[in-house]
PDB file of N, CA and C in Angstrom:
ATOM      1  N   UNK A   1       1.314  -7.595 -10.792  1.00  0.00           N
ATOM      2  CA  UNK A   1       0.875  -6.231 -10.998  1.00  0.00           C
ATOM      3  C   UNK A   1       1.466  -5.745 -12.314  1.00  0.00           C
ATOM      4  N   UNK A   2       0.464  -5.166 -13.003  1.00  0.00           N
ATOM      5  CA  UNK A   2       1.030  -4.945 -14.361  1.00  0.00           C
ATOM      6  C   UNK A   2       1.559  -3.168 -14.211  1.00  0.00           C
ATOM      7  N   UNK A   3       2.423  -2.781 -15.353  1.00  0.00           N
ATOM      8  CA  UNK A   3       3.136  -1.658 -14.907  1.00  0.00           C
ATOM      9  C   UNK A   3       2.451  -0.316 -14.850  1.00  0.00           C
ATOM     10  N   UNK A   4       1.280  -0.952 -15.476  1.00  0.00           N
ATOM     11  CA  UNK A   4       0.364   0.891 -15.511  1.00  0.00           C
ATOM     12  C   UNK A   4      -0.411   1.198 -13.984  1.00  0.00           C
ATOM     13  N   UNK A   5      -1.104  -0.332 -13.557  1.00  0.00           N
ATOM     14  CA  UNK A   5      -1.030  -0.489 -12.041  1.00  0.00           C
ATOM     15  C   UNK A   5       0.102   0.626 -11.265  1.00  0.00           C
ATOM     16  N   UNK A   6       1.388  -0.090 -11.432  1.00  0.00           N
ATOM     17  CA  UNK A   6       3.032   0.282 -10.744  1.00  0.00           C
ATOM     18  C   UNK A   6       2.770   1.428 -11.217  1.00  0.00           C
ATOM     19  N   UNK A   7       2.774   2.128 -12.063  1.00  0.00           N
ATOM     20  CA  UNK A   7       2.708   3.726 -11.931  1.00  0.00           C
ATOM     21  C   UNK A   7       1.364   4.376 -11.280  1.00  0.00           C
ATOM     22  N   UNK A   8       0.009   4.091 -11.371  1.00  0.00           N
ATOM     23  CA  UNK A   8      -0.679   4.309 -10.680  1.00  0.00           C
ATOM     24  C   UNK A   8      -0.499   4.481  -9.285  1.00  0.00           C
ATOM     25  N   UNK A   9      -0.168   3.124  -8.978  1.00  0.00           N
ATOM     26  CA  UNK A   9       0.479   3.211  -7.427  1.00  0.00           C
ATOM     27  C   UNK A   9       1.506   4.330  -6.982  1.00  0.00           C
ATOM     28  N   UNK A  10       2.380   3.699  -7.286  1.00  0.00           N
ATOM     29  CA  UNK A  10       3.506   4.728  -7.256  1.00  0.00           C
ATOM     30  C   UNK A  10       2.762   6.346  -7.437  1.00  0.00           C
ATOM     31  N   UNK A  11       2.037   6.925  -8.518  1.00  0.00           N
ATOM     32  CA  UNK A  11       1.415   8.449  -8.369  1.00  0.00           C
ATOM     33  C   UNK A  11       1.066   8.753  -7.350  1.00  0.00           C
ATOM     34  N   UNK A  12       0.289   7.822  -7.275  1.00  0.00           N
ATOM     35  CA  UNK A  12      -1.189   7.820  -5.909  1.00  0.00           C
ATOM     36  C   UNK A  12      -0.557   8.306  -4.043  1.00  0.00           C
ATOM     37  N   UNK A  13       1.114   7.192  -4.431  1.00  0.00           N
ATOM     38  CA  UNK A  13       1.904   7.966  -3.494  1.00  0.00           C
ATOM     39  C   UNK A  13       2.708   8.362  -3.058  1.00  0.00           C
ATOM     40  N   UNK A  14       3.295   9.264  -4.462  1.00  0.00           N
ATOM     41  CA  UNK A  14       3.658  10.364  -4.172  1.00  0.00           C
ATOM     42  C   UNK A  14       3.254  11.408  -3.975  1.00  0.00           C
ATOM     43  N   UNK A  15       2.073  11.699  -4.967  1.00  0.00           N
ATOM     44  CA  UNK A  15       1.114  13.019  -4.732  1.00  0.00           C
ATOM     45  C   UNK A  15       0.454  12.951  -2.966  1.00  0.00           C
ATOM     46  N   UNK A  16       0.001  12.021  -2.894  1.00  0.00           N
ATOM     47  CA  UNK A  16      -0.415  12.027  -1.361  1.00  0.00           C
ATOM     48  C   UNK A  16       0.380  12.238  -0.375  1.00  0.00           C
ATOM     49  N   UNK A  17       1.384  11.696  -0.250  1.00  0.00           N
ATOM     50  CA  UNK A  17       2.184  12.162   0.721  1.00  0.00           C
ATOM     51  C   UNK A  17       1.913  10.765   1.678  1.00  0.00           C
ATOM     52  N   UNK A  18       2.205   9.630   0.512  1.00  0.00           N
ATOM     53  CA  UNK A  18       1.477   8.280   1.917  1.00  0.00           C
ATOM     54  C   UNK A  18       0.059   8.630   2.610  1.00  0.00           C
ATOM     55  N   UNK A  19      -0.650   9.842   2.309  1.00  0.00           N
ATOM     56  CA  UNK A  19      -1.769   9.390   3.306  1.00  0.00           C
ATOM     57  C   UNK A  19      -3.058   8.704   2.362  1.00  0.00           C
ATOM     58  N   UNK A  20      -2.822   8.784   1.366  1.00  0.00           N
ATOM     59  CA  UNK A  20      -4.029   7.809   0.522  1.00  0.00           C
ATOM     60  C   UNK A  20      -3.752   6.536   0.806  1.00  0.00           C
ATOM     61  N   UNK A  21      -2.912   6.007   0.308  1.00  0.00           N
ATOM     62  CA  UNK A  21      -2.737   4.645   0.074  1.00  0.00           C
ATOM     63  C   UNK A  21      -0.985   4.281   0.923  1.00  0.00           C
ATOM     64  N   UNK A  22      -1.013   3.123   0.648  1.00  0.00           N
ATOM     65  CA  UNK A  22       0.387   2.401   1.350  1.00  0.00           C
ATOM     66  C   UNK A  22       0.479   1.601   0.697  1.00  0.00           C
ATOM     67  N   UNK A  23       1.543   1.415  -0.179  1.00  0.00           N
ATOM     68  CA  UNK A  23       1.889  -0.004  -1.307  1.00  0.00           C
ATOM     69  C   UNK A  23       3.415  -0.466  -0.226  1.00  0.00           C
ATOM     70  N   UNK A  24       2.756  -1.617   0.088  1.00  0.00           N
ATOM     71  CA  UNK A  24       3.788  -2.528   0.567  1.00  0.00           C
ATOM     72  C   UNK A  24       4.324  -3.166  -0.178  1.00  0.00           C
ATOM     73  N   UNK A  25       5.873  -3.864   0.373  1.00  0.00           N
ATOM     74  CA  UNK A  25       7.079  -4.146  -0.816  1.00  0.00           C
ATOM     75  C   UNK A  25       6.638  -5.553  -1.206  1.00  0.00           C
ATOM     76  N   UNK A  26       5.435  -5.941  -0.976  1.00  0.00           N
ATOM     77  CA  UNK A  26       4.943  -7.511  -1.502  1.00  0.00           C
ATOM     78  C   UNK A  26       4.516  -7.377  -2.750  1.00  0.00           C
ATOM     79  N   UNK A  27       3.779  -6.105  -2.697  1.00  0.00           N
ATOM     80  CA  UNK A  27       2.921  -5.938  -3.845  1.00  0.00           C
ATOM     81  C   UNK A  27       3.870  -5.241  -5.210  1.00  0.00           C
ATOM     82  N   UNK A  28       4.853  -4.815  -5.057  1.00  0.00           N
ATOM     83  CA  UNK A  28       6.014  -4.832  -5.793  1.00  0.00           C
ATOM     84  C   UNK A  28       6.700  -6.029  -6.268  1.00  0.00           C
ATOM     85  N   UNK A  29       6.545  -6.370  -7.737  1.00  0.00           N
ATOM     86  CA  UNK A  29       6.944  -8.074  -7.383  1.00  0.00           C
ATOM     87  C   UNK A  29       8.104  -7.307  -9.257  1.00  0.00           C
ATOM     88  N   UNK A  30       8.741  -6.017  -9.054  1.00  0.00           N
ATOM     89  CA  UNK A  30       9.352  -5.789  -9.983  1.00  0.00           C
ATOM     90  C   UNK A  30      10.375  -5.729  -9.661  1.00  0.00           C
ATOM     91  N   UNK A  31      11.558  -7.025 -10.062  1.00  0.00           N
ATOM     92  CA  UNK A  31      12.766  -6.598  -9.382  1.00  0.00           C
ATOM     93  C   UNK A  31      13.843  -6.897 -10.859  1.00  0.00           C
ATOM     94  N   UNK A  32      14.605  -5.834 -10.836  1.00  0.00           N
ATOM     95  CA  UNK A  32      15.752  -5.717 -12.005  1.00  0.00           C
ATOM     96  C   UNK A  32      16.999  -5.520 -11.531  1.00  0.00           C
ATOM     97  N   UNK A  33      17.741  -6.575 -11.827  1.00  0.00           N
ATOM     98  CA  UNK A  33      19.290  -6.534 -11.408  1.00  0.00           C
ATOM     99  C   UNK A  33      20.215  -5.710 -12.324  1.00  0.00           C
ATOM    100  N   UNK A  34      20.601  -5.195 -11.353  1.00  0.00           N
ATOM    101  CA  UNK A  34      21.749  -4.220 -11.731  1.00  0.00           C
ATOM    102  C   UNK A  34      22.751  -4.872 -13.259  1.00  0.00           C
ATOM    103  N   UNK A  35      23.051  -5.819 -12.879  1.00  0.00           N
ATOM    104  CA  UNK A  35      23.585  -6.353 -14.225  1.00  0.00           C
ATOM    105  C   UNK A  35      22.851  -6.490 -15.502  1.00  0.00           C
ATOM    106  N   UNK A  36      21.314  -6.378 -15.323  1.00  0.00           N
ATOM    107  CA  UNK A  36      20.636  -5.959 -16.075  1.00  0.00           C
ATOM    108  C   UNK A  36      20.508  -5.015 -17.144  1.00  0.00           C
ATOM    109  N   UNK A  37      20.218  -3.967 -16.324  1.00  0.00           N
ATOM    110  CA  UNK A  37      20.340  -2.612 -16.336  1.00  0.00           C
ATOM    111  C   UNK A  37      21.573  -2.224 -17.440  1.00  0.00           C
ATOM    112  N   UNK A  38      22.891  -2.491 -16.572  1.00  0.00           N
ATOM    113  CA  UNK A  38      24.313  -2.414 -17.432  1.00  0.00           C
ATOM    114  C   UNK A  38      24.011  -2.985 -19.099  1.00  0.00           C
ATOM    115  N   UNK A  39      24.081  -4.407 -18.859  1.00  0.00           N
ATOM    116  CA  UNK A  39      24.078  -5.017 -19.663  1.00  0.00           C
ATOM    117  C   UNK A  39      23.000  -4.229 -21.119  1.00  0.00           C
ATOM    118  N   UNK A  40      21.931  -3.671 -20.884  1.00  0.00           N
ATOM    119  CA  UNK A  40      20.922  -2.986 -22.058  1.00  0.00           C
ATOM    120  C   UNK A  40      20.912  -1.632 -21.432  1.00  0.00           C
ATOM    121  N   UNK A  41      21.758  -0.987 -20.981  1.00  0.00           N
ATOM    122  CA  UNK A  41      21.607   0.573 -20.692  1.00  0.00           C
ATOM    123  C   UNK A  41      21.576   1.308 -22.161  1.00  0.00           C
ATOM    124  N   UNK A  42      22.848   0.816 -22.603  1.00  0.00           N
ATOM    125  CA  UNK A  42      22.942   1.413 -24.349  1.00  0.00           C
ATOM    126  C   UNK A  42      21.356   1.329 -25.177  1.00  0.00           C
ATOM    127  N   UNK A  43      20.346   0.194 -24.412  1.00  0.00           N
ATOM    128  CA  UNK A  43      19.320  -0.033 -25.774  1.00  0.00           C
ATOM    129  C   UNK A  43      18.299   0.928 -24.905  1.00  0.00           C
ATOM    130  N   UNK A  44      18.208   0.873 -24.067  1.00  0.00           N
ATOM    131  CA  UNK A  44      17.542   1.284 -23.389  1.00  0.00           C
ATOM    132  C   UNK A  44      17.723   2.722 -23.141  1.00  0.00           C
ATOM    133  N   UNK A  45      18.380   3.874 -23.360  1.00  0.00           N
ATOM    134  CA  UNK A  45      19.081   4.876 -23.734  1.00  0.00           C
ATOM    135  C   UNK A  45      18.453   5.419 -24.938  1.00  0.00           C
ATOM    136  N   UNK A  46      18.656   4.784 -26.209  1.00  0.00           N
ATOM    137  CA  UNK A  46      18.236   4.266 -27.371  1.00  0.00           C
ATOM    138  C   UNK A  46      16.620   4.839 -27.552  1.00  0.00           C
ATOM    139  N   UNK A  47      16.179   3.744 -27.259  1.00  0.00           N
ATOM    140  CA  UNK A  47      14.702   3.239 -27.127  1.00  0.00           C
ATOM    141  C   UNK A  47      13.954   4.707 -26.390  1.00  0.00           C
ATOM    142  N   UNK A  48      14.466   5.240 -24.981  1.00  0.00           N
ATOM    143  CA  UNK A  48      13.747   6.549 -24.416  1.00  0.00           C
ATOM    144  C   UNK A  48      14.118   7.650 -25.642  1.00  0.00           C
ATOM    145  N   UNK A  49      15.342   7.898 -25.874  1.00  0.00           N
ATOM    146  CA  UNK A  49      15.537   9.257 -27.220  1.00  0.00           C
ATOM    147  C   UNK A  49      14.742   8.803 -28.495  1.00  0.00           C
ATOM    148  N   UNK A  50      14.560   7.700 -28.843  1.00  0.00           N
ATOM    149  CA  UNK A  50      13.600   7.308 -29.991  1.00  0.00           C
ATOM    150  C   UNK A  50      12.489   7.569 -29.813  1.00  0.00           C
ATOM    151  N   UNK A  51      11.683   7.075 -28.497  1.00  0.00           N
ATOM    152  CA  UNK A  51      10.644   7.555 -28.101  1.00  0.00           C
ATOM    153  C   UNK A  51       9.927   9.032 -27.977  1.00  0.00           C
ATOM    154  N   UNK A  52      10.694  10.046 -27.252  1.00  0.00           N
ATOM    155  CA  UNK A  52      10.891  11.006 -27.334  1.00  0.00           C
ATOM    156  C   UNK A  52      10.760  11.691 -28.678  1.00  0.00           C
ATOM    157  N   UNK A  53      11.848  11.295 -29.629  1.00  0.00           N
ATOM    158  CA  UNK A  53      11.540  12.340 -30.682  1.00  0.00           C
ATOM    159  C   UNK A  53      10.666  11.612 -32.076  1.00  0.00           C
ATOM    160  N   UNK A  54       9.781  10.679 -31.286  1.00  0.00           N
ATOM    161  CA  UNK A  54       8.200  10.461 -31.476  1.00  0.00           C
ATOM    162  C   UNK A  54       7.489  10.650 -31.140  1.00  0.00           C
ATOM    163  N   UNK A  55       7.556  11.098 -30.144  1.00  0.00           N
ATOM    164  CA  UNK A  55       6.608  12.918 -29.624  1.00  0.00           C
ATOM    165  C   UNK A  55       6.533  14.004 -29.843  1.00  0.00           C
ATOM    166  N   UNK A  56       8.098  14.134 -30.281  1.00  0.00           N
ATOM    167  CA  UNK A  56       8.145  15.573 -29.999  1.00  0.00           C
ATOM    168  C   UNK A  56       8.293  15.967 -31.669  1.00  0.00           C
ATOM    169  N   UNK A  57       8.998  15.179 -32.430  1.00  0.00           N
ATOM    170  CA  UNK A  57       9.219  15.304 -34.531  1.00  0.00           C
ATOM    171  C   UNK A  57       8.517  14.576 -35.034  1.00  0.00           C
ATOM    172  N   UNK A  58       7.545  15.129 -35.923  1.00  0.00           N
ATOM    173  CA  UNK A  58       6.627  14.383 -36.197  1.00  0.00           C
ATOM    174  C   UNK A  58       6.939  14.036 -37.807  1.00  0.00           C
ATOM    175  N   UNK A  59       7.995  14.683 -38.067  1.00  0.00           N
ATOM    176  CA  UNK A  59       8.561  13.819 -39.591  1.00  0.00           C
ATOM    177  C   UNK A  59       9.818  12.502 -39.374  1.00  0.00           C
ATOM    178  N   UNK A  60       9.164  12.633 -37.849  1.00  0.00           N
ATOM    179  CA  UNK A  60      10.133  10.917 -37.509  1.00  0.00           C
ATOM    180  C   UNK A  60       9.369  10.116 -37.672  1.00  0.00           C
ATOM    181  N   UNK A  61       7.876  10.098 -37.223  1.00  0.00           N
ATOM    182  CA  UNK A  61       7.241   9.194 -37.876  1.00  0.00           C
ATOM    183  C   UNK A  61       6.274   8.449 -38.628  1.00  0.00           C
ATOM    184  N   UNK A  62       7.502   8.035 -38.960  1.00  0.00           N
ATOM    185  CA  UNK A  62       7.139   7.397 -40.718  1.00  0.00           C
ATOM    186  C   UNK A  62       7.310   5.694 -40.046  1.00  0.00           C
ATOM    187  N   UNK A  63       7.166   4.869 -41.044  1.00  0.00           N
ATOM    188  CA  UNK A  63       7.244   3.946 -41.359  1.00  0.00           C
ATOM    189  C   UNK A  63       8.154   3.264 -40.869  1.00  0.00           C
ATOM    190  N   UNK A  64       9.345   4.074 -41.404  1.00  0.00           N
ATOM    191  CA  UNK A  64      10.679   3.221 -41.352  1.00  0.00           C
ATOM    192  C   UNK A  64      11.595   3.220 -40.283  1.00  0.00           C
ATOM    193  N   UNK A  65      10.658   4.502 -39.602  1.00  0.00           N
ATOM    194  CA  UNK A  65      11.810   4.446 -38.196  1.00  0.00           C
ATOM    195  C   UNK A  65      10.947   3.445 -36.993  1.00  0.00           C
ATOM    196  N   UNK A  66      11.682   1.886 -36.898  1.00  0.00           N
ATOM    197  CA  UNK A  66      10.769   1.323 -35.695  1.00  0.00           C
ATOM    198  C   UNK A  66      11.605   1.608 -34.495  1.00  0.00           C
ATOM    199  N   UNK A  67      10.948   1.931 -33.803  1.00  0.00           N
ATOM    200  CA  UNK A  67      10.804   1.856 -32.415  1.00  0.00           C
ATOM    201  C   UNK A  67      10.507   0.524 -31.243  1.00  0.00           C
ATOM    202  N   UNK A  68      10.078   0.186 -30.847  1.00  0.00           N
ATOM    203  CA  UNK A  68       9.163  -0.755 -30.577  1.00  0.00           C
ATOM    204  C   UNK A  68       7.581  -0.633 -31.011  1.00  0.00           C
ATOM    205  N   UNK A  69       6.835  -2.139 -31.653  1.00  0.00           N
ATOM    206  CA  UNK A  69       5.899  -2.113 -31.729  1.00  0.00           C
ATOM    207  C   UNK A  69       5.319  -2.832 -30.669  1.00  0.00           C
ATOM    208  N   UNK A  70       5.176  -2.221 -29.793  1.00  0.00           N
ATOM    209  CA  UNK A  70       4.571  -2.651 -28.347  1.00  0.00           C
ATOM    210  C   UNK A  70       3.341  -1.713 -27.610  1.00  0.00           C
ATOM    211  N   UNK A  71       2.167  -2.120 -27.554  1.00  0.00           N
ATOM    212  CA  UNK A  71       1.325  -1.032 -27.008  1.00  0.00           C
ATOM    213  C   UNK A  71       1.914  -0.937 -25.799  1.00  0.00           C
ATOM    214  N   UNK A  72       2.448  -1.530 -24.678  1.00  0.00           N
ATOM    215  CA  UNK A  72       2.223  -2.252 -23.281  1.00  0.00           C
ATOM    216  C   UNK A  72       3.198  -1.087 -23.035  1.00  0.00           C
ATOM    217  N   UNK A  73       4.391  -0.893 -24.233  1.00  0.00           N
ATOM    218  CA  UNK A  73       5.931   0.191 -23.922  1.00  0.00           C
ATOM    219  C   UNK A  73       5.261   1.508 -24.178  1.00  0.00           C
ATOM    220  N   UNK A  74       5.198   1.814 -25.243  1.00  0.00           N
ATOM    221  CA  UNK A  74       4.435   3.035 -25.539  1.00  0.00           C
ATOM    222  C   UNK A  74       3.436   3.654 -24.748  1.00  0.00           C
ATOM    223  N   UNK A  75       2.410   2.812 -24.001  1.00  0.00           N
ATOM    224  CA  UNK A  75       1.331   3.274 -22.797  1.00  0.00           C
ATOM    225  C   UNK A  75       2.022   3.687 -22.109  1.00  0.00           C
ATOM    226  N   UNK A  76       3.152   2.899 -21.289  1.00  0.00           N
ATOM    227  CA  UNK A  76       4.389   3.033 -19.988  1.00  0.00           C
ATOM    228  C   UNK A  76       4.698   4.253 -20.124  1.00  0.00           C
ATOM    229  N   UNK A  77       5.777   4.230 -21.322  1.00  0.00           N
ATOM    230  CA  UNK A  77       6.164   5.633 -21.363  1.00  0.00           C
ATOM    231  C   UNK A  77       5.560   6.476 -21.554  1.00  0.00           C
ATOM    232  N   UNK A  78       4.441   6.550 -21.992  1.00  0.00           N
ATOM    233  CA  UNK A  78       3.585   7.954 -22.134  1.00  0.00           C
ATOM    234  C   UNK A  78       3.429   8.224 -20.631  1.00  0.00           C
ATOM    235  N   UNK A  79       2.807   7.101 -19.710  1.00  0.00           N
ATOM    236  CA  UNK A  79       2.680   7.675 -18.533  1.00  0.00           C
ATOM    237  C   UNK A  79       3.488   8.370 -17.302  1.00  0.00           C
ATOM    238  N   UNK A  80       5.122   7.041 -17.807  1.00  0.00           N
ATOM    239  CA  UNK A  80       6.339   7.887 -16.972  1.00  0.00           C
ATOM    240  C   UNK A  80       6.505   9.254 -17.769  1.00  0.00           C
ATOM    241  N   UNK A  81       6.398   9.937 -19.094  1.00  0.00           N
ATOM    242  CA  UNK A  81       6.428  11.132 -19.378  1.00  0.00           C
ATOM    243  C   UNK A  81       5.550  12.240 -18.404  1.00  0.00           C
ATOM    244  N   UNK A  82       4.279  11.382 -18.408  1.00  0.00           N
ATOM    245  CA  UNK A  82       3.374  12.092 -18.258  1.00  0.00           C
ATOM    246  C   UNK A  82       3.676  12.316 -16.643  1.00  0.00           C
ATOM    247  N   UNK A  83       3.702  11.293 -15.565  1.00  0.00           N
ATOM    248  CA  UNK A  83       4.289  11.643 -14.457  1.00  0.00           C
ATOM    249  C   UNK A  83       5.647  12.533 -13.849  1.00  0.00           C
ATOM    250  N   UNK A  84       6.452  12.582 -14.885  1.00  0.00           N
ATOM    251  CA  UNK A  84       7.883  13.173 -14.966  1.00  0.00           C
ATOM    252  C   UNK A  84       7.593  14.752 -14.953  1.00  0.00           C
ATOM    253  N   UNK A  85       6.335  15.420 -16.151  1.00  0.00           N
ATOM    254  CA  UNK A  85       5.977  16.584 -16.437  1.00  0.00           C
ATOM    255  C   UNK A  85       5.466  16.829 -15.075  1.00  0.00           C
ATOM    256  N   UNK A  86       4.350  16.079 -14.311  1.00  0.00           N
ATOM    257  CA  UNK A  86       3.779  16.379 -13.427  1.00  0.00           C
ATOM    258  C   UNK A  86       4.429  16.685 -12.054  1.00  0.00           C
ATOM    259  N   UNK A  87       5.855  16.008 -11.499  1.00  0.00           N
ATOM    260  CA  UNK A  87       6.516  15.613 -11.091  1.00  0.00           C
ATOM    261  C   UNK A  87       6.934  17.212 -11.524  1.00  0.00           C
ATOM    262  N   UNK A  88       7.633  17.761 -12.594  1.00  0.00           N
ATOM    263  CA  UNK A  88       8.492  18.452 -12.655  1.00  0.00           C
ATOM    264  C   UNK A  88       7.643  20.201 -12.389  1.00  0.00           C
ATOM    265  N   UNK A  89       6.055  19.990 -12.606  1.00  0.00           N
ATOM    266  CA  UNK A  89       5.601  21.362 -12.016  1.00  0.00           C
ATOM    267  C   UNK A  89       5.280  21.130 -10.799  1.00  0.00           C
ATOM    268  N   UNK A  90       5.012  19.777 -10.365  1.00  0.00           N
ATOM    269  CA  UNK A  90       4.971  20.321  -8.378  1.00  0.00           C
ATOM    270  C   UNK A  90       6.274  20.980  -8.016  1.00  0.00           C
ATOM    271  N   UNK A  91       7.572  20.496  -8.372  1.00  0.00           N
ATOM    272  CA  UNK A  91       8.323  21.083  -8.489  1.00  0.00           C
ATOM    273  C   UNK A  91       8.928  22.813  -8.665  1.00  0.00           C
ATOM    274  N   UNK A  92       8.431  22.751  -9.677  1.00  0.00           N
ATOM    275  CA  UNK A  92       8.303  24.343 -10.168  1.00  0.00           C
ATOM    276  C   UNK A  92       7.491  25.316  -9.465  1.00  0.00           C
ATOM    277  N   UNK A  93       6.040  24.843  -8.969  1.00  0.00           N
ATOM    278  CA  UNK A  93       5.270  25.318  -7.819  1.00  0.00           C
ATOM    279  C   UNK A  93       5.957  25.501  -7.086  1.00  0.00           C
ATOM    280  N   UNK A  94       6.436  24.711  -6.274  1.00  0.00           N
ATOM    281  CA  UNK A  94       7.131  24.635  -4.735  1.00  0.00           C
ATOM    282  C   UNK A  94       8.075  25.568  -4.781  1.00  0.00           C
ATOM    283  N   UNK A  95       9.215  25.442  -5.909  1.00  0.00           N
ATOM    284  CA  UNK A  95      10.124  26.717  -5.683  1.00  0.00           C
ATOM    285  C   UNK A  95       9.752  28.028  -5.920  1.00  0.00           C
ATOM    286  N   UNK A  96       8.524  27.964  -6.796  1.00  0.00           N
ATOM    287  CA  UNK A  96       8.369  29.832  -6.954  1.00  0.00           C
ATOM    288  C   UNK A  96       7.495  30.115  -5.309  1.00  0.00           C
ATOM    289  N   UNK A  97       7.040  28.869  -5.176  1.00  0.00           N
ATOM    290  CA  UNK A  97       6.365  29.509  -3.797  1.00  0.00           C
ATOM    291  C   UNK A  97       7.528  29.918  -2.505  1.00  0.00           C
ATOM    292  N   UNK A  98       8.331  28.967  -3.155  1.00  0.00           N
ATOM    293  CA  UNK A  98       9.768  29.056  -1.640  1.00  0.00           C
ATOM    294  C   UNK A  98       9.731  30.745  -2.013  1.00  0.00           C
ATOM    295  N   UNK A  99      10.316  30.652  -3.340  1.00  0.00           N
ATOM    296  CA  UNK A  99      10.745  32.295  -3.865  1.00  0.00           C
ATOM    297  C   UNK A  99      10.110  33.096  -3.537  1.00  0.00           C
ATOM    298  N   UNK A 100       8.840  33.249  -3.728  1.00  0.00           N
ATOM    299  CA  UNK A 100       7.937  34.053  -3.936  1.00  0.00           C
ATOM    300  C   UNK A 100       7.997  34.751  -2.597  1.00  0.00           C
ATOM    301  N   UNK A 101       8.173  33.956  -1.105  1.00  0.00           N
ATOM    302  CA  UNK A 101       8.031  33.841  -0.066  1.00  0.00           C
ATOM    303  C   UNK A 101       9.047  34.568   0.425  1.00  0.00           C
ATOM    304  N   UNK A 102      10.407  34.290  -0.045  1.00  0.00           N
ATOM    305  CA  UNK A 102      11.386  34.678   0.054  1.00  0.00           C
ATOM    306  C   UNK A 102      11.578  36.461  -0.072  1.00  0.00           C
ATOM    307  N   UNK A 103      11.226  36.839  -1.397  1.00  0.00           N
ATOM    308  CA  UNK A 103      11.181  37.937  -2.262  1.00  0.00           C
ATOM    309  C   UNK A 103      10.284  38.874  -1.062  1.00  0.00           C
ATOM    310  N   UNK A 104       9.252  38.526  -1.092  1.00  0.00           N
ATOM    311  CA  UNK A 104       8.067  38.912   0.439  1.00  0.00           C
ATOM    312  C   UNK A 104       8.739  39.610   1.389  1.00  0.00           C
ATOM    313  N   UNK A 105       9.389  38.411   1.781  1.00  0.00           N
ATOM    314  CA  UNK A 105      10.087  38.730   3.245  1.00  0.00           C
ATOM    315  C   UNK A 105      11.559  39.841   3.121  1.00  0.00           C
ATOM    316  N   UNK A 106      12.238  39.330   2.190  1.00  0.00           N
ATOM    317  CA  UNK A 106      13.267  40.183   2.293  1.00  0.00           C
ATOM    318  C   UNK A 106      12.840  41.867   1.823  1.00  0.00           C
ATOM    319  N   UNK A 107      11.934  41.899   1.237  1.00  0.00           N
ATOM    320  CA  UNK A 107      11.356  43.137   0.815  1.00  0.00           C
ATOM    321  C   UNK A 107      10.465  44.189   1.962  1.00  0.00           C
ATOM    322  N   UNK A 108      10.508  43.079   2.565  1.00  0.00           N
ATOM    323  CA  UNK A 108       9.640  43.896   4.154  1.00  0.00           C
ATOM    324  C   UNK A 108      10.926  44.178   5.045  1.00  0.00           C
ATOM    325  N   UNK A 109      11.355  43.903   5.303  1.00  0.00           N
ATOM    326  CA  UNK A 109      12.898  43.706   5.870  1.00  0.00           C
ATOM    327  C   UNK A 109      13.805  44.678   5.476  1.00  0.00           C
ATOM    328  N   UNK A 110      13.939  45.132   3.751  1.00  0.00           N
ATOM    329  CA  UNK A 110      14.303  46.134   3.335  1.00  0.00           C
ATOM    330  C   UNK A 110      13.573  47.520   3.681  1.00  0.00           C
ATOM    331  N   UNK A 111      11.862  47.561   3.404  1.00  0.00           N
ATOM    332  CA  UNK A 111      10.967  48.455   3.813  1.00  0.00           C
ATOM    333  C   UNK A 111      11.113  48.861   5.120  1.00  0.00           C
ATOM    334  N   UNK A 112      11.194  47.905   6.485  1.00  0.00           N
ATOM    335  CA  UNK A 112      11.614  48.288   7.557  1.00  0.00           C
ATOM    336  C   UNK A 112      12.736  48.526   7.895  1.00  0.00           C
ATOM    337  N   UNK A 113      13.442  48.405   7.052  1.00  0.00           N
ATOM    338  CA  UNK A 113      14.976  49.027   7.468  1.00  0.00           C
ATOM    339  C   UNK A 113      15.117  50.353   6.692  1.00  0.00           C
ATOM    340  N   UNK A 114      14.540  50.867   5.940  1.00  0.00           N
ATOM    341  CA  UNK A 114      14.575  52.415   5.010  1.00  0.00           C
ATOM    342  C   UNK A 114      13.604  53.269   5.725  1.00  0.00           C
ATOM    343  N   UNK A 115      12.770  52.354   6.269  1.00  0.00           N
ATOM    344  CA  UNK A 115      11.990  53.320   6.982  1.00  0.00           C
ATOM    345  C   UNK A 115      12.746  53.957   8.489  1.00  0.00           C
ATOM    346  N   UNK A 116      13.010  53.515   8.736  1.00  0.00           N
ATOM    347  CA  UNK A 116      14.044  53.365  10.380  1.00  0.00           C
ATOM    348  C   UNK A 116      14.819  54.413   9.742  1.00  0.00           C
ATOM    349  N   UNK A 117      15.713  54.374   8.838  1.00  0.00           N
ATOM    350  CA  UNK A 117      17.091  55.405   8.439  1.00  0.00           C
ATOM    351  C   UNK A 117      17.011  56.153   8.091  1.00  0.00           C
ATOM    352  N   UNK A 118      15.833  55.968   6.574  1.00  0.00           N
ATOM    353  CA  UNK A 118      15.374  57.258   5.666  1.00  0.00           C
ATOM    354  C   UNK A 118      14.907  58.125   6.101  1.00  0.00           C
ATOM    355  N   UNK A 119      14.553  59.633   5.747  1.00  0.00           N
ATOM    356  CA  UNK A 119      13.831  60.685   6.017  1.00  0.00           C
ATOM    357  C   UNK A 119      13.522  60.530   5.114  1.00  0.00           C
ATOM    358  N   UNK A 120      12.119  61.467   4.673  1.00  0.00           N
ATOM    359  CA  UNK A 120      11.544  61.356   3.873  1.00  0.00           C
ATOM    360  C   UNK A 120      10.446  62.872   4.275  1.00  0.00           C
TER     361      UNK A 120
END
């Protein structure tokens, strides 16, 4: 399974909530050892802030600053960006709705309690 697959998958279920699809751990055939990881955390560190502010500064690039010349990395990460953003407003939804909900209730709660005490 190639990795744009693995993020597909992976979207497909999280947004669903498991009820679209079910990726079983066979079909996962991506496994990275921890000593891995350690061992290129520094490049790999690297490589995401490089990336990044080749999105985001566009008098970074030039020529001379390489990055990787890899379509296969550059697709990836555009899409873990792109899932991360997406990821980060379900997020943002969910809590203004907690809030929102919140704000509601305690405000009725206040209303029925001024009404009870207050004259008016």
């Amino acid at each position: 399974m190639n990795s744009k697959n693995y993020i597909d998958n992976i979207t497909i279920k999280y947004f669903s909530g498991n009820r679209y699809c079910k990726i079983e751990n066979e079909d996962i055939n991506i496994n990275i050892d921890n000593s891995e990881i350690i061992f290129y955390k520094k490049r790999i560190i690297n490589t995401t802030r490089e990336l990044i502010k080749k999105f985001t500064d566009i008098s970074f690039n030039t020529d001379d600053n390489y990055i990787l010349d890899n379509n296969l990395v550059n697709d990836t990460f555009t899409d873990y960006i792109k899932s991360l953003i997406n990821a980060y407003k379900q997020d943002d939804l969910n809590d203004m709705i907690k809030n929102s909900k919140y704000k509601s209730k305690s405000k009725s709660k206040y209303k029925s309690k001024c009404k009870s005490k207050c004259k008016y």
